[in-house]
C-alpha atoms as a PDB file:
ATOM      1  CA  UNK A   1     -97.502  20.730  59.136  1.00  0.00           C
ATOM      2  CA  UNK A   2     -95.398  17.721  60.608  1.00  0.00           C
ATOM      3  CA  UNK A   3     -96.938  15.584  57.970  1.00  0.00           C
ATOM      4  CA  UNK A   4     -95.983  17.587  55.267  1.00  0.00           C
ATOM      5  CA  UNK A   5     -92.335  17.518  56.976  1.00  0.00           C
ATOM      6  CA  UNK A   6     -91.864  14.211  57.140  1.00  0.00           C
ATOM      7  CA  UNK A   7     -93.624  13.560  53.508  1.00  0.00           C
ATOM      8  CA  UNK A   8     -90.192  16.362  52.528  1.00  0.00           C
ATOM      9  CA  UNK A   9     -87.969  14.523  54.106  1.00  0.00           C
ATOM     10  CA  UNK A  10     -88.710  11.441  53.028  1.00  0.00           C
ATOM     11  CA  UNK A  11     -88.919  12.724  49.429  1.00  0.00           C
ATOM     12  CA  UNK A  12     -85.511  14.058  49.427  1.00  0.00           C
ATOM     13  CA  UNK A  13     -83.664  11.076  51.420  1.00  0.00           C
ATOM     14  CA  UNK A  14     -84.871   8.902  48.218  1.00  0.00           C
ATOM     15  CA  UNK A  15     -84.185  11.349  45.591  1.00  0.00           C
ATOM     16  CA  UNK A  16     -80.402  11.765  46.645  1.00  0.00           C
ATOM     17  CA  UNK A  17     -80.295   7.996  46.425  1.00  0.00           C
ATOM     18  CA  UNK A  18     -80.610   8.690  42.482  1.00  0.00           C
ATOM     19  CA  UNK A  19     -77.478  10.141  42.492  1.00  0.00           C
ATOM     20  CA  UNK A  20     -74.171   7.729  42.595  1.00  0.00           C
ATOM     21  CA  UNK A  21     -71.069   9.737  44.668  1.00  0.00           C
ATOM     22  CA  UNK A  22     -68.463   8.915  46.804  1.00  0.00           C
ATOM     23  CA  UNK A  23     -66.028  11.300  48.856  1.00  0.00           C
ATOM     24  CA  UNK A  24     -63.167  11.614  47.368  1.00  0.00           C
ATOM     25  CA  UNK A  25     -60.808  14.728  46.570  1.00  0.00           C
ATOM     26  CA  UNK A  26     -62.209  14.859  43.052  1.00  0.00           C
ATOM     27  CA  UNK A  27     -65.969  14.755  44.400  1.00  0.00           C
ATOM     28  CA  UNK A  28     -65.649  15.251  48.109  1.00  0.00           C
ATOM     29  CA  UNK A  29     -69.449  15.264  48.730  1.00  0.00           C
ATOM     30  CA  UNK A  30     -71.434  12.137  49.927  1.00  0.00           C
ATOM     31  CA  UNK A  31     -74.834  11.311  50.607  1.00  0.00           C
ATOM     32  CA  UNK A  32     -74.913   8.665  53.937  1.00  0.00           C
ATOM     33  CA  UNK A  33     -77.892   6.802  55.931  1.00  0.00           C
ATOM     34  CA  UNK A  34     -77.471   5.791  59.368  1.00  0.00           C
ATOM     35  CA  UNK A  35     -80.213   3.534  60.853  1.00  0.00           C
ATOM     36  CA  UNK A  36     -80.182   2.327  64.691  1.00  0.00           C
ATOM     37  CA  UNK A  37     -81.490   1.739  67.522  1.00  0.00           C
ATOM     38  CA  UNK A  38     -81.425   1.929  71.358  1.00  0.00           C
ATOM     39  CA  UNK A  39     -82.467   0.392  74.707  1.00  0.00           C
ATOM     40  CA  UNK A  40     -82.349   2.625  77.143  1.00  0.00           C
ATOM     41  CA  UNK A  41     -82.187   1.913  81.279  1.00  0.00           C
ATOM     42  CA  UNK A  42     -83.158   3.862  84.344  1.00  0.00           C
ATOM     43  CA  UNK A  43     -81.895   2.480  87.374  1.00  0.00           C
ATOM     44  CA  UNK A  44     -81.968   3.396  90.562  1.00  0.00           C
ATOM     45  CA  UNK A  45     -79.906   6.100  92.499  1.00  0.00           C
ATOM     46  CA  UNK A  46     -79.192   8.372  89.239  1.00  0.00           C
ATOM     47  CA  UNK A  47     -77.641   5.478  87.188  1.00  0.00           C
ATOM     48  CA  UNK A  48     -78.616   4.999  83.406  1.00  0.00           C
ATOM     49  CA  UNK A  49     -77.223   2.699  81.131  1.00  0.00           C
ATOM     50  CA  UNK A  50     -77.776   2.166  77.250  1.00  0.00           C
ATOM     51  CA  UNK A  51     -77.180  -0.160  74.572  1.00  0.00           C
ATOM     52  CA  UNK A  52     -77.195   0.712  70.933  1.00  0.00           C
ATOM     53  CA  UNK A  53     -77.079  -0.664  67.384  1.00  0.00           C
ATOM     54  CA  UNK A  54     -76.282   1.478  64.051  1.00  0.00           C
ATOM     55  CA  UNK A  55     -75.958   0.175  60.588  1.00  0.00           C
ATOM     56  CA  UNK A  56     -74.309   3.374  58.172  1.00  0.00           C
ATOM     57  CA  UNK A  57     -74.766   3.118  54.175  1.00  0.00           C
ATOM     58  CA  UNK A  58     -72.597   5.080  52.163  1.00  0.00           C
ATOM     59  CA  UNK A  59     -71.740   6.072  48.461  1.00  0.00           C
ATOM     60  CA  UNK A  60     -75.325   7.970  48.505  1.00  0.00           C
ATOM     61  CA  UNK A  61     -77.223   5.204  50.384  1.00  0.00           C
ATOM     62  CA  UNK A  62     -75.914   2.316  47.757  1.00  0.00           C
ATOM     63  CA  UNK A  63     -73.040   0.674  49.927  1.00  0.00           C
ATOM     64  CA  UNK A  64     -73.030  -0.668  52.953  1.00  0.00           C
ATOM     65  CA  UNK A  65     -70.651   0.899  55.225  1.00  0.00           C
ATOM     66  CA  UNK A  66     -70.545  -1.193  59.019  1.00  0.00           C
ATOM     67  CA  UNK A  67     -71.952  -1.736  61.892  1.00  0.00           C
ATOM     68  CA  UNK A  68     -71.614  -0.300  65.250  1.00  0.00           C
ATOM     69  CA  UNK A  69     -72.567  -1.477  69.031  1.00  0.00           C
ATOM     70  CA  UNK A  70     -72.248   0.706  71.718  1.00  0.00           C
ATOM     71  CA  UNK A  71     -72.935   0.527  75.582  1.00  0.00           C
ATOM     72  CA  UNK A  72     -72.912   3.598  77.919  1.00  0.00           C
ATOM     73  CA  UNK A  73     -73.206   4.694  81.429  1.00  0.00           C
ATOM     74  CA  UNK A  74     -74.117   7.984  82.893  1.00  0.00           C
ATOM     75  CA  UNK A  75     -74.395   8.750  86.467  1.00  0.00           C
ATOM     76  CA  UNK A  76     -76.010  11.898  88.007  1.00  0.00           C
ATOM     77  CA  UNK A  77     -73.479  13.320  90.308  1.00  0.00           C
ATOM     78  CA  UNK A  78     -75.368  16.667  91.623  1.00  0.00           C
ATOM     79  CA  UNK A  79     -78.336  18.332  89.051  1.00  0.00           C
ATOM     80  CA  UNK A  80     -77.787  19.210  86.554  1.00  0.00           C
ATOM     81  CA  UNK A  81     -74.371  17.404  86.328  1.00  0.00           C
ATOM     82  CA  UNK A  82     -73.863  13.937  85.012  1.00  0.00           C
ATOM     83  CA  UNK A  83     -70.839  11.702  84.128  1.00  0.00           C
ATOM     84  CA  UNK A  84     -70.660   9.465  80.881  1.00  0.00           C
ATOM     85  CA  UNK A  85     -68.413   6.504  79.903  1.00  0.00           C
ATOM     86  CA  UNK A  86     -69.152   4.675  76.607  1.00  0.00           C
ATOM     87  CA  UNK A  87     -67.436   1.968  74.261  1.00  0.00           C
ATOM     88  CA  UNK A  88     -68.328   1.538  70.846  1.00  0.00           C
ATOM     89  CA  UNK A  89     -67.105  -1.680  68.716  1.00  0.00           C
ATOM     90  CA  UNK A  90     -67.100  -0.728  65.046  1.00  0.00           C
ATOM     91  CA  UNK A  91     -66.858  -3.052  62.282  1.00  0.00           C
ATOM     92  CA  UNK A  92     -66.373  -1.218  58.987  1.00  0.00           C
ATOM     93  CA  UNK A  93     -65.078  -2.013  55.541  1.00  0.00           C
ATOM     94  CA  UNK A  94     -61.276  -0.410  56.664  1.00  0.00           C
ATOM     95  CA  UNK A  95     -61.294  -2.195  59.735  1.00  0.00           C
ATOM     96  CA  UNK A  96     -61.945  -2.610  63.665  1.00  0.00           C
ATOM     97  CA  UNK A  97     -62.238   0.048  65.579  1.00  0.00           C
ATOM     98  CA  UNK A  98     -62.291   0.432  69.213  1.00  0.00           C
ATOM     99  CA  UNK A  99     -63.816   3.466  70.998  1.00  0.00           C
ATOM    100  CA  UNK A 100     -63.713   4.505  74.544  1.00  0.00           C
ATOM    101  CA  UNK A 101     -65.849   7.508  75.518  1.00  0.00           C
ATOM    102  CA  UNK A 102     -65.684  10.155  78.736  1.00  0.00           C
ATOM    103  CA  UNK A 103     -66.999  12.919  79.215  1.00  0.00           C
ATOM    104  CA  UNK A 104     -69.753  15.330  81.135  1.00  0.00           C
ATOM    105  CA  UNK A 105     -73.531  16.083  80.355  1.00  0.00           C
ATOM    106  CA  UNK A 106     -75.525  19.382  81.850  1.00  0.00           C
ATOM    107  CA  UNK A 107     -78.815  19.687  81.556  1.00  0.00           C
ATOM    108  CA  UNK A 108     -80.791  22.548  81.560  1.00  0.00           C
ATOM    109  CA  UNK A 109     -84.001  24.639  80.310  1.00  0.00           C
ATOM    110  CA  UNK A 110     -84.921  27.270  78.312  1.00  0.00           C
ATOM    111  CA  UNK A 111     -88.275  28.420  78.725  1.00  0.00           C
ATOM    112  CA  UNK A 112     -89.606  25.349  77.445  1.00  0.00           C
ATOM    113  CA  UNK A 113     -86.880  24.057  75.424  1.00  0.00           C
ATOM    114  CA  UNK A 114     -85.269  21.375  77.151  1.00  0.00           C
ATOM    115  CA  UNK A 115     -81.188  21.620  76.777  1.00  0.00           C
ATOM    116  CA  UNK A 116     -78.426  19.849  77.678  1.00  0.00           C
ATOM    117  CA  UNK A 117     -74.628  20.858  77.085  1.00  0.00           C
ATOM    118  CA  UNK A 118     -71.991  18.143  76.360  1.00  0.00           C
ATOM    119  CA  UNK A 119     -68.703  17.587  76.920  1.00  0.00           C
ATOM    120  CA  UNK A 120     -66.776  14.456  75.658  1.00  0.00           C
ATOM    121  CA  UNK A 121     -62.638  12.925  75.264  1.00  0.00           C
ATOM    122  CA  UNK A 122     -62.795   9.996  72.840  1.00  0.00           C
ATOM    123  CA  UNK A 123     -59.486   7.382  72.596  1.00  0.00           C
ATOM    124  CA  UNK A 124     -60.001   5.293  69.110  1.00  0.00           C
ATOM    125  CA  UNK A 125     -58.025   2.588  68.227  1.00  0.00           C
ATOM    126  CA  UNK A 126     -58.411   0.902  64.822  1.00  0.00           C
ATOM    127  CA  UNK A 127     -57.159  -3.159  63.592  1.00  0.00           C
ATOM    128  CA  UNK A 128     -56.119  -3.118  60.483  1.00  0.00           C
ATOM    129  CA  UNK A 129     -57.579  -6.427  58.695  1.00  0.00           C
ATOM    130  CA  UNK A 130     -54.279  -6.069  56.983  1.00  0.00           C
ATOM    131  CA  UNK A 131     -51.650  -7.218  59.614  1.00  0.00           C
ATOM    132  CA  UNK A 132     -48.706  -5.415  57.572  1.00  0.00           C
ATOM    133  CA  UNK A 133     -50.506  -2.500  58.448  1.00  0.00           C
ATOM    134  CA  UNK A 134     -49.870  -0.730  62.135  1.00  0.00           C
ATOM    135  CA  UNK A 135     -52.735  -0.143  64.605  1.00  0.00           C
ATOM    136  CA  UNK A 136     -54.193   3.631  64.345  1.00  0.00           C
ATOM    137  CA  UNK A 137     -54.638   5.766  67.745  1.00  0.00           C
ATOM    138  CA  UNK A 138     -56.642   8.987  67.442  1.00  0.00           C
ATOM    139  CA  UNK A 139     -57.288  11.106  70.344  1.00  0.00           C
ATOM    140  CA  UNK A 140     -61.214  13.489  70.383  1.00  0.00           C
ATOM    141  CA  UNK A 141     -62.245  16.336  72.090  1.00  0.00           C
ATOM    142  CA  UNK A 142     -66.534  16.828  71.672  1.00  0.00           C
ATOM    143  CA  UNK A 143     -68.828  20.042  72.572  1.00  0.00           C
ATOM    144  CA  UNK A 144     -72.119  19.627  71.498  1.00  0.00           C
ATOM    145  CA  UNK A 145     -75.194  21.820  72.507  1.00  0.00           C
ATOM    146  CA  UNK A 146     -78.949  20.475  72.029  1.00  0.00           C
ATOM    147  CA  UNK A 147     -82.052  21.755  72.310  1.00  0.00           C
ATOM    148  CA  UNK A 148     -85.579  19.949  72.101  1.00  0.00           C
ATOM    149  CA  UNK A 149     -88.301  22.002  71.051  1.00  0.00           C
ATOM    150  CA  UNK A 150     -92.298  20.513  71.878  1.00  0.00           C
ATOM    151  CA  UNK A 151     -94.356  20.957  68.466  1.00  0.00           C
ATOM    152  CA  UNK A 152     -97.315  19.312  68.992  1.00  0.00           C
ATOM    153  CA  UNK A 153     -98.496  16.645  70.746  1.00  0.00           C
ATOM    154  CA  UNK A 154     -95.997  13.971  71.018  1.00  0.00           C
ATOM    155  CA  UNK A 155     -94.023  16.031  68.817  1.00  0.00           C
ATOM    156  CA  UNK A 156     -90.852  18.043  68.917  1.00  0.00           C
ATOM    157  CA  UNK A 157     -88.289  19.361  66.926  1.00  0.00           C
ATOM    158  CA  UNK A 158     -84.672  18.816  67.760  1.00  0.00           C
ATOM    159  CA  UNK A 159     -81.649  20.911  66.640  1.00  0.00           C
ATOM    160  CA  UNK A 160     -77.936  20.358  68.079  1.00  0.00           C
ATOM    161  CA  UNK A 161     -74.510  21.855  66.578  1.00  0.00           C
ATOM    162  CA  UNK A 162     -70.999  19.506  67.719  1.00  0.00           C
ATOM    163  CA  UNK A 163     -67.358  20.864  67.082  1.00  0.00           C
ATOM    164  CA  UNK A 164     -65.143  17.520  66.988  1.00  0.00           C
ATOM    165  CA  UNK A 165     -62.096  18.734  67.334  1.00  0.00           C
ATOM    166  CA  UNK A 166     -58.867  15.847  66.605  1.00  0.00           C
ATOM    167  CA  UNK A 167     -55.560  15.488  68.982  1.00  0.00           C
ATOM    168  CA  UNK A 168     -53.006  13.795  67.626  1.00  0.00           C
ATOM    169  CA  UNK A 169     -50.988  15.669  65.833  1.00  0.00           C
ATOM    170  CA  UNK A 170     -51.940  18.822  67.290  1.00  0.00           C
ATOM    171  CA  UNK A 171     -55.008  20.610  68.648  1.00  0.00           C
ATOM    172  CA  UNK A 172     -57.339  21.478  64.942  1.00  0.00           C
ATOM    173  CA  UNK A 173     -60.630  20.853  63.643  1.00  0.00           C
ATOM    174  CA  UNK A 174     -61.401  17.124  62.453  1.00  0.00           C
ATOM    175  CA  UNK A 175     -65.267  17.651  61.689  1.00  0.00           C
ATOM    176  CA  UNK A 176     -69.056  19.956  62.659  1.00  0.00           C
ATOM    177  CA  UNK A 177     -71.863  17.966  63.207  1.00  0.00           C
ATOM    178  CA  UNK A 178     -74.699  20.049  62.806  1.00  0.00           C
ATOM    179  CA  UNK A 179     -77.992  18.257  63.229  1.00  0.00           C
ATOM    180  CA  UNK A 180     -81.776  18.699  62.844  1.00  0.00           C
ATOM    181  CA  UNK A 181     -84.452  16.432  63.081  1.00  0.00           C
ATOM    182  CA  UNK A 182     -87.863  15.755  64.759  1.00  0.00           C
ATOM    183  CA  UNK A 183     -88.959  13.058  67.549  1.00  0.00           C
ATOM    184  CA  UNK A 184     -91.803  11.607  67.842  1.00  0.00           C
ATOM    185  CA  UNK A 185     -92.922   9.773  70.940  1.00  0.00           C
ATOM    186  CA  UNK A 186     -95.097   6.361  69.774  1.00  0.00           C
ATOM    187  CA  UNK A 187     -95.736   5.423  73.567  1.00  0.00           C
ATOM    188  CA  UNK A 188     -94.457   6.678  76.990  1.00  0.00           C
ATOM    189  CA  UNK A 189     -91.116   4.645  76.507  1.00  0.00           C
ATOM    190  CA  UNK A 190     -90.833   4.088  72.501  1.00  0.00           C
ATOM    191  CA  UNK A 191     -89.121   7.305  70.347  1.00  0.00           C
ATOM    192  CA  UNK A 192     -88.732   7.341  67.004  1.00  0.00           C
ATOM    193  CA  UNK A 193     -86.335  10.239  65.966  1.00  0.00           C
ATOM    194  CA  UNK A 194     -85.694  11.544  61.697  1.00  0.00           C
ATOM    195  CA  UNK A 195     -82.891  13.574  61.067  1.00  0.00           C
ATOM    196  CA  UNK A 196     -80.464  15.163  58.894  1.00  0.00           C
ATOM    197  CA  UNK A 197     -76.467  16.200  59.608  1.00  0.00           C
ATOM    198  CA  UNK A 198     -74.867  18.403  57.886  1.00  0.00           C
ATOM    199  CA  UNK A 199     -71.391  17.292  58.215  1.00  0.00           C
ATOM    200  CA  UNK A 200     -68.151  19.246  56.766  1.00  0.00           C
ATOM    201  CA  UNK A 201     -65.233  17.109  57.360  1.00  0.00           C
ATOM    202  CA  UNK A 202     -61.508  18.740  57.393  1.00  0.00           C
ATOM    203  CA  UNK A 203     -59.774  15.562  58.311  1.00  0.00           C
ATOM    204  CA  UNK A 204     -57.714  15.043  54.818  1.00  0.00           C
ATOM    205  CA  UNK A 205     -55.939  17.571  53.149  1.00  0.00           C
ATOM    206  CA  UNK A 206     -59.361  18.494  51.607  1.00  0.00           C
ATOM    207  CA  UNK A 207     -63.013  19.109  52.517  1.00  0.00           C
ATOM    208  CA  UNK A 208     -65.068  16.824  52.516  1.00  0.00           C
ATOM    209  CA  UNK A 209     -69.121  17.136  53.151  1.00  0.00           C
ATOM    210  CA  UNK A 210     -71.457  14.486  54.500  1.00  0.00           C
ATOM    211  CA  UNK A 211     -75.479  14.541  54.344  1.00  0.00           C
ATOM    212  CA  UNK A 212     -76.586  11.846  56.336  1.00  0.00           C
ATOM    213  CA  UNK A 213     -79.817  11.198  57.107  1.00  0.00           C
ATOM    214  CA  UNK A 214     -80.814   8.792  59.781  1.00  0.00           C
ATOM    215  CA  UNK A 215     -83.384   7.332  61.760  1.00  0.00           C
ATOM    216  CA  UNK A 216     -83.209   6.040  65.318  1.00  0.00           C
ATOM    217  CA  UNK A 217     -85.893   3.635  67.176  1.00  0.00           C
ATOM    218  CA  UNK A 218     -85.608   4.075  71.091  1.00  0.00           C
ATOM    219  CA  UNK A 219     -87.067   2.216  73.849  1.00  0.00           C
ATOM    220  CA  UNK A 220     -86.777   2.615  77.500  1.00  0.00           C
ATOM    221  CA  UNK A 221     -87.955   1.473  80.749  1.00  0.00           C
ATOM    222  CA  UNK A 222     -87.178   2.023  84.592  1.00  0.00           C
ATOM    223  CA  UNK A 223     -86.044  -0.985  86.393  1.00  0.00           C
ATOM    224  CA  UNK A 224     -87.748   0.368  90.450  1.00  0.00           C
ATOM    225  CA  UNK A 225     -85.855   0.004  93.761  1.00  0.00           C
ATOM    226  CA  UNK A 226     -86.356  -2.580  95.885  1.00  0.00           C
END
């Protein structure tokens, strides 16, 4: 059953590469790929930190779109409550953008679907490569709900659904992240995760939708106390 899953998916991230789009108002539907990966840390007294890489294609999976590096912390304050700063660096065809990241993670459990519940505020700043043009400020508010379902052995499927709501001007809707995908644990501390957004995006004056399929490559290890 996985097999056959991941044989689908496959299938249809290549297909939609057959077809040439880009989001714009008179086709505002777009086919992305996002491909990273992460090293994750667990150190001692509840503190984790995290470094991450992510190359995103666009135009259907033809274009290449940036690249982004991010580093985050998260401290366990009390269970099942953690803290969270991150920065992200992204270097994209309309610019430089600079991302700061803070926010609060709960974890809990459902039966035996493990869930966590978070909460994020996001300051981005983006450098114009264009110095006529001024620098952008956008302000973020984040709720996004996951669960992680076990499957099979090494094996579980993982569905989460984020509201991104935008700032500045006003309190609306920027973009839903709605996300399903499956993980698949190679060893103890290397993940490999497939999965598919659906992404309906209200930032311009018109819809746009993003299907973006991606694949992340984790690895993690815990650094002891002395």
């Amino acid at each position: 059953m996985i097999k056959t899953n991941l044989i689908l998916f496959a299938f249809f991230l290549f297909s939609f590469q057959l077809v040439k789009s880009q989001a714009t108002r008179a086709d505002p539907v777009d086919i992305q790929g996002w491909f990273g990966a992460n090293v994750e840390v667990d150190l001692p007294k509840k503190w984790d930190i995290d470094f991450s890489y992510q190359v995103r294609m666009n135009n259907n999976i033809t274009s290449y779109n940036g690249s982004y590096y991010s580093i985050g912390v998260k401290k366990q304050v009390i269970k099942p409550l953690s803290i969270l700063v991150e920065y992200r660096l992204s270097q994209v065809l309309k610019g430089t953008y600079n991302r700061l990241s803070t926010g609060l993670d709960i974890d809990f459990n459902v039966n035996k679907i493990k869930s966590d519940l978070r909460f994020l505020y996001q300051n981005q700043v983006q450098d114009f490569d264009d110095p006529i043009k001024e620098t952008d400020k956008d302000h973020f508010l984040r709720a996004r709900v996951r669960g992680r379902i076990p499957l099979i052995k090494k094996t579980y499927l993982v569905l989460s659904t984020e509201p991104i709501y935008s700032l500045s001007p006003g309190f609306r809707i920027d973009n839903y992240r709605h996300q399903v995908g499956f993980r698949y644990d190679i060893k103890k501390y290397i993940q490999l995760e497939l999965f598919y957004i659906n992404r309906p995006d209200y930032a311009k004056s018109y819809k746009r939708q993003y299907h973006i399929f991606a694949t992340t490559l984790s690895y993690s290890f815990k650094v002891k106390r002395k």
